[in-house]
C-alpha atoms as a PDB file:
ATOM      1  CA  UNK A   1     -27.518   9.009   1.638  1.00  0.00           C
ATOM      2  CA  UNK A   2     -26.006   7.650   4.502  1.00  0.00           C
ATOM      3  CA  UNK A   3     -22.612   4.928   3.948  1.00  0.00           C
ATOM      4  CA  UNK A   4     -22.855   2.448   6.031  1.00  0.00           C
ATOM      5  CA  UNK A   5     -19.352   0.144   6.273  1.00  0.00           C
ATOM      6  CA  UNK A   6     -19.289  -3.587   5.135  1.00  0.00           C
ATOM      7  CA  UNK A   7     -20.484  -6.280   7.933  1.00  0.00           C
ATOM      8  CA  UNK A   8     -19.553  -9.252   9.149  1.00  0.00           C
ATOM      9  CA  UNK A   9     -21.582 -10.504  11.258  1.00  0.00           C
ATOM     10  CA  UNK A  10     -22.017 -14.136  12.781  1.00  0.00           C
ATOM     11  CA  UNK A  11     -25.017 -16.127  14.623  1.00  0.00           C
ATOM     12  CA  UNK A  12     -24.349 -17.087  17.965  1.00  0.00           C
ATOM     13  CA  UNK A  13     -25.071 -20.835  17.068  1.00  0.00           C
ATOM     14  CA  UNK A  14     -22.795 -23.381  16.252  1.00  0.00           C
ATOM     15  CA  UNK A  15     -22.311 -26.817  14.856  1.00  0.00           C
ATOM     16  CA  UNK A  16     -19.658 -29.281  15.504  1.00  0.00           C
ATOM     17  CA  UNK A  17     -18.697 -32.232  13.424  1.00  0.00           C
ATOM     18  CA  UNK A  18     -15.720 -35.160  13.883  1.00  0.00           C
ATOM     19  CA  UNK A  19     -13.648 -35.670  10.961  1.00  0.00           C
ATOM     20  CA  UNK A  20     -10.544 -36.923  10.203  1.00  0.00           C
ATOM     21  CA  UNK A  21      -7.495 -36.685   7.426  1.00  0.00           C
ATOM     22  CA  UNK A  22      -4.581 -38.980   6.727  1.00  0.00           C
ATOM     23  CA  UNK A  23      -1.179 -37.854   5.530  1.00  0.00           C
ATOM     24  CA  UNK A  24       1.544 -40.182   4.220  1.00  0.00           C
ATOM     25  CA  UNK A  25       4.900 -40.140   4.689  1.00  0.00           C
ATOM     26  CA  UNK A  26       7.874 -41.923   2.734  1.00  0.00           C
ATOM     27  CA  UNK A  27       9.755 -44.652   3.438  1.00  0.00           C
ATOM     28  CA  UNK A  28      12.261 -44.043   7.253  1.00  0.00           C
ATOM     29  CA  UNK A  29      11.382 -40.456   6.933  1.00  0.00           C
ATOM     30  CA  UNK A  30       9.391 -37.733   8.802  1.00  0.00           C
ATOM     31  CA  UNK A  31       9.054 -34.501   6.667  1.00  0.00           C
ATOM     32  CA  UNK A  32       6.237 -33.828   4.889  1.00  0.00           C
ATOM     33  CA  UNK A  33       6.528 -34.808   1.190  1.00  0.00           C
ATOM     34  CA  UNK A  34       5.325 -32.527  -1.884  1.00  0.00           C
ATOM     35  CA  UNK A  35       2.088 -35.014  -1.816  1.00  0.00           C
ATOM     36  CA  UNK A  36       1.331 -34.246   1.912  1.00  0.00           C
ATOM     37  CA  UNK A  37       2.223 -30.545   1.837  1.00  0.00           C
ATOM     38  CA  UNK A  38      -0.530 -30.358  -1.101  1.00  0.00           C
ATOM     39  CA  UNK A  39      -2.898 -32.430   0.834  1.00  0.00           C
ATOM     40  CA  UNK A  40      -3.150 -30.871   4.090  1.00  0.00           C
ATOM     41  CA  UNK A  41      -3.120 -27.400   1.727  1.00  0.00           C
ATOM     42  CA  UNK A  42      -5.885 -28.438   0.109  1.00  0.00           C
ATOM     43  CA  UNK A  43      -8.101 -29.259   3.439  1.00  0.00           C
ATOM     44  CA  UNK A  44      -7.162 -25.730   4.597  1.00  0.00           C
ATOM     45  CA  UNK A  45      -8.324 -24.068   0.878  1.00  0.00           C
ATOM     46  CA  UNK A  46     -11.668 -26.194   2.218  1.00  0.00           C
ATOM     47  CA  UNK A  47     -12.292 -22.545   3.960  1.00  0.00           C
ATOM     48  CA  UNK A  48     -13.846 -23.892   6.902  1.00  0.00           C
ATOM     49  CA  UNK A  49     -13.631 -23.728  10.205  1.00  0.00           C
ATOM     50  CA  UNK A  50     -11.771 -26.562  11.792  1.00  0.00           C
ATOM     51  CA  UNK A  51     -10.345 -27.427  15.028  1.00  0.00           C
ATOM     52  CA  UNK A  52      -7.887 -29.908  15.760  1.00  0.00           C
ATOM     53  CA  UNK A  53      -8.318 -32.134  18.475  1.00  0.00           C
ATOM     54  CA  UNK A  54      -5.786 -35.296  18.077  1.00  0.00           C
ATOM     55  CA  UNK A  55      -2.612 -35.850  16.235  1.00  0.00           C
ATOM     56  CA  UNK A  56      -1.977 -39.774  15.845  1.00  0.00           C
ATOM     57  CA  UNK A  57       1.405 -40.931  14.501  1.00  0.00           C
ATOM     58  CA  UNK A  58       2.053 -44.420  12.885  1.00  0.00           C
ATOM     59  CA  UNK A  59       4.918 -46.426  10.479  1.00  0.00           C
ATOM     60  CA  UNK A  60       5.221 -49.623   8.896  1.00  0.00           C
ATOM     61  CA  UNK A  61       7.043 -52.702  11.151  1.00  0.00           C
ATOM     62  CA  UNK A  62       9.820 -52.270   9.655  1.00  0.00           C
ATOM     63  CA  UNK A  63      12.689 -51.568  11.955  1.00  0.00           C
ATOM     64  CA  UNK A  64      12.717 -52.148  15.973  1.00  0.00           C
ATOM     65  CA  UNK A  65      10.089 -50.937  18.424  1.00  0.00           C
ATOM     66  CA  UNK A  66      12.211 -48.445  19.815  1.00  0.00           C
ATOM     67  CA  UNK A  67      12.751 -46.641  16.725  1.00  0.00           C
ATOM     68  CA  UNK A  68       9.463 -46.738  15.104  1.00  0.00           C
ATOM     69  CA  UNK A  69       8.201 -45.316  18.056  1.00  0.00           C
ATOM     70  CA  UNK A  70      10.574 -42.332  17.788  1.00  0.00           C
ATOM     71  CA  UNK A  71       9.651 -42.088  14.117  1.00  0.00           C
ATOM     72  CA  UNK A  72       5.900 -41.820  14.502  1.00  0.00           C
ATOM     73  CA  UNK A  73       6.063 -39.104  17.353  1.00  0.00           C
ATOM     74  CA  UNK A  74       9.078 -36.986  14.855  1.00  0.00           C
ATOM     75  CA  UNK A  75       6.393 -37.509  11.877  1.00  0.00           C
ATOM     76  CA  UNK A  76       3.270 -36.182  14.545  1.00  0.00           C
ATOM     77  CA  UNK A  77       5.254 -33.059  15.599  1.00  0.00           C
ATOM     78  CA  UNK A  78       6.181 -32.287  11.795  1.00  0.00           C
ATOM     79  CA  UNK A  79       2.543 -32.156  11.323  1.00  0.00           C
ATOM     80  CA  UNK A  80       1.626 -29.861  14.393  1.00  0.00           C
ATOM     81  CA  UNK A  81       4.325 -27.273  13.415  1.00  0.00           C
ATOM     82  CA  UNK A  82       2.697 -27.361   9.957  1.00  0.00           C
ATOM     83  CA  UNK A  83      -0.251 -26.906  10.978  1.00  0.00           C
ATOM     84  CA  UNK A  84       0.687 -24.127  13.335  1.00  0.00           C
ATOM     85  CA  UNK A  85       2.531 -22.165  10.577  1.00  0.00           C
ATOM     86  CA  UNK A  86      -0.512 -22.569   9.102  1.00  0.00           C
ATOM     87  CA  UNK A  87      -2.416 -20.642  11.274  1.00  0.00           C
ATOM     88  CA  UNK A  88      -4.824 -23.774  11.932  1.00  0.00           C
ATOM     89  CA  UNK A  89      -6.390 -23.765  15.154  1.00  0.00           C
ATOM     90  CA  UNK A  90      -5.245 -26.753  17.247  1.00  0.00           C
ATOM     91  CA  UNK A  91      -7.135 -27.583  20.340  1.00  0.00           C
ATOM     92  CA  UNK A  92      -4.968 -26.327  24.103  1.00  0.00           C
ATOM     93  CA  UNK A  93      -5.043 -29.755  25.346  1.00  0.00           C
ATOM     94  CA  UNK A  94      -4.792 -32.051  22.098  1.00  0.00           C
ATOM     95  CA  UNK A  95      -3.988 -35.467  22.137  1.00  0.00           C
ATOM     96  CA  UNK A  96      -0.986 -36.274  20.798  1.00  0.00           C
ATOM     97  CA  UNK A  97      -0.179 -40.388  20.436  1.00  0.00           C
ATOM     98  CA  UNK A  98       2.764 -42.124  18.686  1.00  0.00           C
ATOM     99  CA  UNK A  99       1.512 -45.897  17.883  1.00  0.00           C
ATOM    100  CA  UNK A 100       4.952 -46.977  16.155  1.00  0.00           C
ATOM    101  CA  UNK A 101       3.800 -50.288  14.574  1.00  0.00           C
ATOM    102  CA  UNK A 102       1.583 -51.379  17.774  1.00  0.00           C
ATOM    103  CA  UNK A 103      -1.770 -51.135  15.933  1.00  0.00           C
ATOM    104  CA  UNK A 104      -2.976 -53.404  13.142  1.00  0.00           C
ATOM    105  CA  UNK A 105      -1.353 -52.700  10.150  1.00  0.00           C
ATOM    106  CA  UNK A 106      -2.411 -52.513   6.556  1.00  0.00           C
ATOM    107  CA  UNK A 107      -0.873 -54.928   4.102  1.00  0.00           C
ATOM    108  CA  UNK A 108      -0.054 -51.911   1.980  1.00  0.00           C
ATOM    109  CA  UNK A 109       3.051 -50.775   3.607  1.00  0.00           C
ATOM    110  CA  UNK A 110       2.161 -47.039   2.330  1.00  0.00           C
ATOM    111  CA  UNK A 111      -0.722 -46.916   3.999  1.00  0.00           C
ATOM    112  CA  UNK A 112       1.146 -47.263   7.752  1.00  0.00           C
ATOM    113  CA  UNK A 113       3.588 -44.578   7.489  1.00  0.00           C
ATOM    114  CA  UNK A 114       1.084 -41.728   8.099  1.00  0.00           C
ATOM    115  CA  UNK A 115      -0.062 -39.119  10.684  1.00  0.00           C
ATOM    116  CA  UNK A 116      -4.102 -39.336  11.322  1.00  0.00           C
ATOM    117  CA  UNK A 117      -5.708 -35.499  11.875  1.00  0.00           C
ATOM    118  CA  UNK A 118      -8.493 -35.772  14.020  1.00  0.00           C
ATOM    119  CA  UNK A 119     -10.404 -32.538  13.628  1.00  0.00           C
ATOM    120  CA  UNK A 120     -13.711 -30.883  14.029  1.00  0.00           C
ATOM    121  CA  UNK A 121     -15.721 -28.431  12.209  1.00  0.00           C
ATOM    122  CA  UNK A 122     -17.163 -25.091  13.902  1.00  0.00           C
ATOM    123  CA  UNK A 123     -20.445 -24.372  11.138  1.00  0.00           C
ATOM    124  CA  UNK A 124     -20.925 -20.760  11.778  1.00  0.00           C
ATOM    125  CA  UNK A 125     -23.935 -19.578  10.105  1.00  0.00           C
ATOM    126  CA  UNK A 126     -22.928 -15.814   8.504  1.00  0.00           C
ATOM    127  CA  UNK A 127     -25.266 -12.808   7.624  1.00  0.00           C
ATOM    128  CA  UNK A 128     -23.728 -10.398   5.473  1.00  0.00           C
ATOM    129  CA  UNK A 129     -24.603  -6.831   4.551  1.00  0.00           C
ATOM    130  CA  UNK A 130     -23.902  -4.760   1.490  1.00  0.00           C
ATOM    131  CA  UNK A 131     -20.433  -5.157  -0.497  1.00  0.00           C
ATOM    132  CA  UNK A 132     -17.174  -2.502  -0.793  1.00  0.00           C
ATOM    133  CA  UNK A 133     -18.184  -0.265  -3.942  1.00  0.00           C
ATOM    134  CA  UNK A 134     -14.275  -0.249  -4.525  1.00  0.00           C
ATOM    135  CA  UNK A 135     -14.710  -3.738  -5.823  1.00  0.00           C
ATOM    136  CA  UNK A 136     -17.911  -3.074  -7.690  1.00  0.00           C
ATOM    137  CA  UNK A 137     -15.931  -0.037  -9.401  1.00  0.00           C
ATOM    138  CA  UNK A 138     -12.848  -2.585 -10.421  1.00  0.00           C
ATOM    139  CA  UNK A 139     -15.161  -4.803 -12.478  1.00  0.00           C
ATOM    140  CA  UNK A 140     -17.701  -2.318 -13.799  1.00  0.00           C
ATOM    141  CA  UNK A 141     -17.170  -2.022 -17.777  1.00  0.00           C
ATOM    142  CA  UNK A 142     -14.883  -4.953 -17.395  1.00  0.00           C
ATOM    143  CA  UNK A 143     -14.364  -6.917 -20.471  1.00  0.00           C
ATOM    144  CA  UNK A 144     -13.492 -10.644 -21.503  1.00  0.00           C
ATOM    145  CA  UNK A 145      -9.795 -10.961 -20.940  1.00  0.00           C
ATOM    146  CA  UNK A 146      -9.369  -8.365 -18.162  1.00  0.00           C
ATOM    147  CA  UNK A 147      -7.380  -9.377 -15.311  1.00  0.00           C
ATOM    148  CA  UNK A 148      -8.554  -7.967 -11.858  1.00  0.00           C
ATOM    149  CA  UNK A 149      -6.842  -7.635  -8.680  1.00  0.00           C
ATOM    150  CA  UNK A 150      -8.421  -8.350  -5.462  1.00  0.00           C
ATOM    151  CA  UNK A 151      -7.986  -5.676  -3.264  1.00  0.00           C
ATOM    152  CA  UNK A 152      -7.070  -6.265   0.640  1.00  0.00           C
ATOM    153  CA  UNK A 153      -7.600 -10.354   0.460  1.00  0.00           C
ATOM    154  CA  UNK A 154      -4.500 -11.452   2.639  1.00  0.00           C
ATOM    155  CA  UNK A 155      -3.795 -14.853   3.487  1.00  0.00           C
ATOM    156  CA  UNK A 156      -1.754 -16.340   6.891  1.00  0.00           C
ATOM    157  CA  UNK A 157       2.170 -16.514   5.817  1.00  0.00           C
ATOM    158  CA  UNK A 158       2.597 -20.191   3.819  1.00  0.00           C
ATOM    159  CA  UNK A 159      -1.458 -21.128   4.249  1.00  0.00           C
ATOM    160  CA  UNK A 160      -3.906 -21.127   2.078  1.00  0.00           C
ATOM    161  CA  UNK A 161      -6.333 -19.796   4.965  1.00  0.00           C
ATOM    162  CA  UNK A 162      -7.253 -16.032   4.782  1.00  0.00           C
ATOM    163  CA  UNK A 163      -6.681 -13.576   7.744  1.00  0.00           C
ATOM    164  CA  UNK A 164     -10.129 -12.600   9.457  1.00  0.00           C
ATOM    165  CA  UNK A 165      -9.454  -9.011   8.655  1.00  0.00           C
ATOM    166  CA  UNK A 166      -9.884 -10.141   4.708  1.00  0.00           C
ATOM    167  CA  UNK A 167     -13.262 -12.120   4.877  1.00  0.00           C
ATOM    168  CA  UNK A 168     -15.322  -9.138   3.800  1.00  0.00           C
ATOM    169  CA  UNK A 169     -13.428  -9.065   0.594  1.00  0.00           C
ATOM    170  CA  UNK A 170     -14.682 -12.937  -0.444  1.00  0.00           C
ATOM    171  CA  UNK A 171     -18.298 -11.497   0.522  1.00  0.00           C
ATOM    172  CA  UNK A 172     -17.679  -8.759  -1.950  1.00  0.00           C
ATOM    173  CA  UNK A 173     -16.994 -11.429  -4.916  1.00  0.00           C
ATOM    174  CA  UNK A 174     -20.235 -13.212  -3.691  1.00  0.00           C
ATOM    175  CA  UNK A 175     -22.103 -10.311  -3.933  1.00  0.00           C
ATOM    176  CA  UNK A 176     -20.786  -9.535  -7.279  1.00  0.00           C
ATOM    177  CA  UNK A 177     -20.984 -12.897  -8.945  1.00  0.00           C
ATOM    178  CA  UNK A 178     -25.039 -12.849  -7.524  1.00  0.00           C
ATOM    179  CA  UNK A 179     -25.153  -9.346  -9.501  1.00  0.00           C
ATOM    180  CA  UNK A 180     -23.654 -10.893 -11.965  1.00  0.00           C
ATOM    181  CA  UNK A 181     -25.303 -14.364 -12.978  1.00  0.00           C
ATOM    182  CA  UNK A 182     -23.432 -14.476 -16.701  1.00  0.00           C
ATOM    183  CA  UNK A 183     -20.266 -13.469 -15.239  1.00  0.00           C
ATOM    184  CA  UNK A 184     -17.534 -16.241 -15.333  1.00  0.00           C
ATOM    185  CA  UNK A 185     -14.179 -16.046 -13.652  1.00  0.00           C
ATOM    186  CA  UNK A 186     -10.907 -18.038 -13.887  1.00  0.00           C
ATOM    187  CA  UNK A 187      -9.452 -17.430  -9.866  1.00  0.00           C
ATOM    188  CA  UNK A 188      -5.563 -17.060 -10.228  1.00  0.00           C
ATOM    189  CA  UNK A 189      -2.990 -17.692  -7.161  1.00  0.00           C
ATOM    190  CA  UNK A 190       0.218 -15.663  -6.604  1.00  0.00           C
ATOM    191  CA  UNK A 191       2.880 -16.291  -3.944  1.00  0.00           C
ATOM    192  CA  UNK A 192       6.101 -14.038  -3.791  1.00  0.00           C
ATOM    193  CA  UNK A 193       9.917 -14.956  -2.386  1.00  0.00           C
ATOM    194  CA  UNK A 194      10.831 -18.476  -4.077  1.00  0.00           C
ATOM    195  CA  UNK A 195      12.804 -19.065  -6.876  1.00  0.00           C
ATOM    196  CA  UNK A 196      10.630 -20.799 -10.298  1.00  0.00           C
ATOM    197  CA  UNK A 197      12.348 -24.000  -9.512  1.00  0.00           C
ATOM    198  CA  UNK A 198      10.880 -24.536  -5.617  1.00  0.00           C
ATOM    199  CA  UNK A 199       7.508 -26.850  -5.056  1.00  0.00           C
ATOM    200  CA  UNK A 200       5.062 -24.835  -4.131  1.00  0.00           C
ATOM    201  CA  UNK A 201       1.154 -25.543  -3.492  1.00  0.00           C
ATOM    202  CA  UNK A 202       0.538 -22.987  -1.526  1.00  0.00           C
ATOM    203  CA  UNK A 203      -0.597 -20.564  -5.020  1.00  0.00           C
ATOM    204  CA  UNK A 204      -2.809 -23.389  -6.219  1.00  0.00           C
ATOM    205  CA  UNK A 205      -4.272 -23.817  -2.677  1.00  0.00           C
ATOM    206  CA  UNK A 206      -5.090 -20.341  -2.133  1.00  0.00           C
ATOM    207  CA  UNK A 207      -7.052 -19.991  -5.144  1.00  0.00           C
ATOM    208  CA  UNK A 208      -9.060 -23.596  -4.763  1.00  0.00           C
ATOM    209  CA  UNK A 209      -9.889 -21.576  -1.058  1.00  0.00           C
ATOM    210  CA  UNK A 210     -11.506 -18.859  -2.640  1.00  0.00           C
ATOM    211  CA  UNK A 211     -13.464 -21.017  -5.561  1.00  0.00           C
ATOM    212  CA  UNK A 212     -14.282 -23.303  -2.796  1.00  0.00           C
ATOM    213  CA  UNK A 213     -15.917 -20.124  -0.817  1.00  0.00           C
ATOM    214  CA  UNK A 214     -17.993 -19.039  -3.813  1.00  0.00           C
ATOM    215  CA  UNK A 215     -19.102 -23.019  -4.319  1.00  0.00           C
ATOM    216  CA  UNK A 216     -19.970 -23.638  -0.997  1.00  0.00           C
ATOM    217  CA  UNK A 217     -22.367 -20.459  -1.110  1.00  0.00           C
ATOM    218  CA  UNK A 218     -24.102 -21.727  -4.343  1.00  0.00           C
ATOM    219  CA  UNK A 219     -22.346 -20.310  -6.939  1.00  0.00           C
ATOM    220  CA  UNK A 220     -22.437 -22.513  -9.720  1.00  0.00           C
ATOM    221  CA  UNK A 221     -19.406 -24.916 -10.262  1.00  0.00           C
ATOM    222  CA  UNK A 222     -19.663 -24.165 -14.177  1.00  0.00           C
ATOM    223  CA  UNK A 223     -19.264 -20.369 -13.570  1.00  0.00           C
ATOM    224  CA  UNK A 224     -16.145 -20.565 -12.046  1.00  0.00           C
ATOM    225  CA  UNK A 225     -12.082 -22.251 -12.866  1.00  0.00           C
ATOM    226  CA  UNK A 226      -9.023 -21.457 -10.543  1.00  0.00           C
ATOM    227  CA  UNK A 227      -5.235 -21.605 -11.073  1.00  0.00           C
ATOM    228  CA  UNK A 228      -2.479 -21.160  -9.127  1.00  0.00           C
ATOM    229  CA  UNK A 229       0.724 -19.640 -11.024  1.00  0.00           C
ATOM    230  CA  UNK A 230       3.517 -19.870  -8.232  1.00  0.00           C
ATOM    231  CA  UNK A 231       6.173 -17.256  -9.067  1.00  0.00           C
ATOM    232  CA  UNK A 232       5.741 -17.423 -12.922  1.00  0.00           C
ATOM    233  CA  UNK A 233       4.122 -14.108 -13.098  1.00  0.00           C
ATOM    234  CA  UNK A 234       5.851 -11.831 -10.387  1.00  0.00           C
ATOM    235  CA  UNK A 235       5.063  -8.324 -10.923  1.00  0.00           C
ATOM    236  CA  UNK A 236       8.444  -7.386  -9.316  1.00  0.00           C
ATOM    237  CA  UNK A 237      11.735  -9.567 -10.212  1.00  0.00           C
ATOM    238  CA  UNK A 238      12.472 -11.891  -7.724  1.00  0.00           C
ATOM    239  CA  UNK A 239      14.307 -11.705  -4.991  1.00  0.00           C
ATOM    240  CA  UNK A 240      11.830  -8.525  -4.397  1.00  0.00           C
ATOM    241  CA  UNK A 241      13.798  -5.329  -3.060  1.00  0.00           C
ATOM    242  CA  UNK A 242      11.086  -4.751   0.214  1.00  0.00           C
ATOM    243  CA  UNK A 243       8.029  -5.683   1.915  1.00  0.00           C
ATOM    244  CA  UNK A 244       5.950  -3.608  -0.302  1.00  0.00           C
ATOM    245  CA  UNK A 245       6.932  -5.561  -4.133  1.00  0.00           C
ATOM    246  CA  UNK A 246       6.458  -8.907  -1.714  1.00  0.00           C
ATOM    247  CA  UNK A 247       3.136  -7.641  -1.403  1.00  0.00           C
ATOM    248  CA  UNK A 248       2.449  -7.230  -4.743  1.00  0.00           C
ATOM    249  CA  UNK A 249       3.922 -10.141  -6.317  1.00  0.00           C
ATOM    250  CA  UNK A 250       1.561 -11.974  -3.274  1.00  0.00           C
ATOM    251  CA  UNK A 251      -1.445 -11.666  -4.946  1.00  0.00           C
ATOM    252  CA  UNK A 252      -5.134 -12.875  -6.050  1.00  0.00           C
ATOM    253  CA  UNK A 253      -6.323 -11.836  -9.341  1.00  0.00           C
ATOM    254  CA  UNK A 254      -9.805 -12.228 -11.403  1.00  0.00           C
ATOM    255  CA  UNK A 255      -9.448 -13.241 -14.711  1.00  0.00           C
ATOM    256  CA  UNK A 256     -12.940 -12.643 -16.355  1.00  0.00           C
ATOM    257  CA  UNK A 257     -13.747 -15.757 -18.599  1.00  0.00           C
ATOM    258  CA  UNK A 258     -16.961 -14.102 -19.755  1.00  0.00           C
ATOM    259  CA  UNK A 259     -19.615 -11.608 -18.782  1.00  0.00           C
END
């Protein structure tokens, strides 16, 4: 019989959709705290396909015109670089506005230090054929307890968003799990290069991104859990020695829950 390789194909038609997401900031400052680096993290593990079209900057009244208008722009290009690292797609000719404390503020002080994310959403409707029998082979005869590695499912450096080259892979766990209806599986996030004691989200977000794949294409909620485990389970001690144990320790795995 002929092989035929694993498809990805897309519809020419698309939807678009205005949205927006606020992050907070602390009090006089304009780095991203642990709550917005999880936020914006965990609107990227969303999966979808967004486009950012206006970055709006704003802080409380506290301090003089001049400076809170130097504040809000510092706190809008924290966000863009974020979002760049990211890998986000951010619109050629966005609009980028600092609004200081010129705007009509919110008695809750917290709520006017904050950048506003004005995005849209690209719907692309997918059509998939077959799945990778290297992934079918890795959980056939699988048993309650076994821990499974997801082969070739790469993410963009610090994002929870996964490189185009990898979206087969997440097809290949659809497929499975709709092969599988009594299958249940506990998603678990690995990141490499930080010490146990650095914040990081970016584990936790990365496996939300691929439960919230599986969701959105109707995979029961109750079917599936996901965990992210930072650093706490390296493979390789860290620091890792090369590029290769980074890539181990920088991992998905499948934890099967039942079957």
């Amino acid at each position: 019989m002929k092989k035929y390789s694993l498809l990805f194909l897309m519809v020419p038609m698309f939807f678009y959709s205005q949205e927006k997401l606020n992050v907070y900031f602390d009090f006089d400052k304009y780095d991203l705290n642990e709550q917005g680096v999880k936020k914006i993290n965990s609107w990227i593990a969303e999966g979808k396909n967004y486009e950012v079209t206006k970055l709006y900057g704003f802080c409380d009244w506290k301090g003089s015109n001049e400076y809170n208008d130097t504040l809000a722009m510092k706190r809008v290009y924290t966000v863009y670089e974020f979002l760049k690292q990211s890998k986000i797609n951010v619109k050629k000719e966005i609009e980028i506005r600092g609004f200081g404390e010129d705007f009509e503020q919110s008695e809750d002080q917290g709520e006017n230090r904050r950048v506003t994310i004005i995005f849209q959403e690209k719907k692309e409707i997918p059509v998939v054929v077959t799945s990778e029998q290297k992934l079918k082979d890795k959980f056939k005869g699988s048993k309650i307890g076994d821990l499974i590695r997801m082969p070739n499912l790469y993410f963009f450096n610090n994002s929870a968003k996964v490189v185009p080259k990898s979206q087969p892979v997440l097809y290949d766990l659809l497929c499975l799990m709709n092969d599988n209806p009594k299958l249940k599986i506990e998603i678990q996030g690995h990141i490499c290069c930080k010490l146990p004691s650095d914040y990081d989200a970016v584990s936790s977000a990365r496996a939300r991104a691929i439960y919230n794949f599986l969701v959105i294409n109707k995979i029961d909620r109750k079917r599936l859990a996901f965990k992210g485990y930072g650093v706490s389970r390296p493979i390789h001690p860290i620091p890792e020695k090369n590029s290769e144990e980074e890539d181990e320790n920088r991992r998905v795995e499948i934890l099967i829950i039942d079957n």
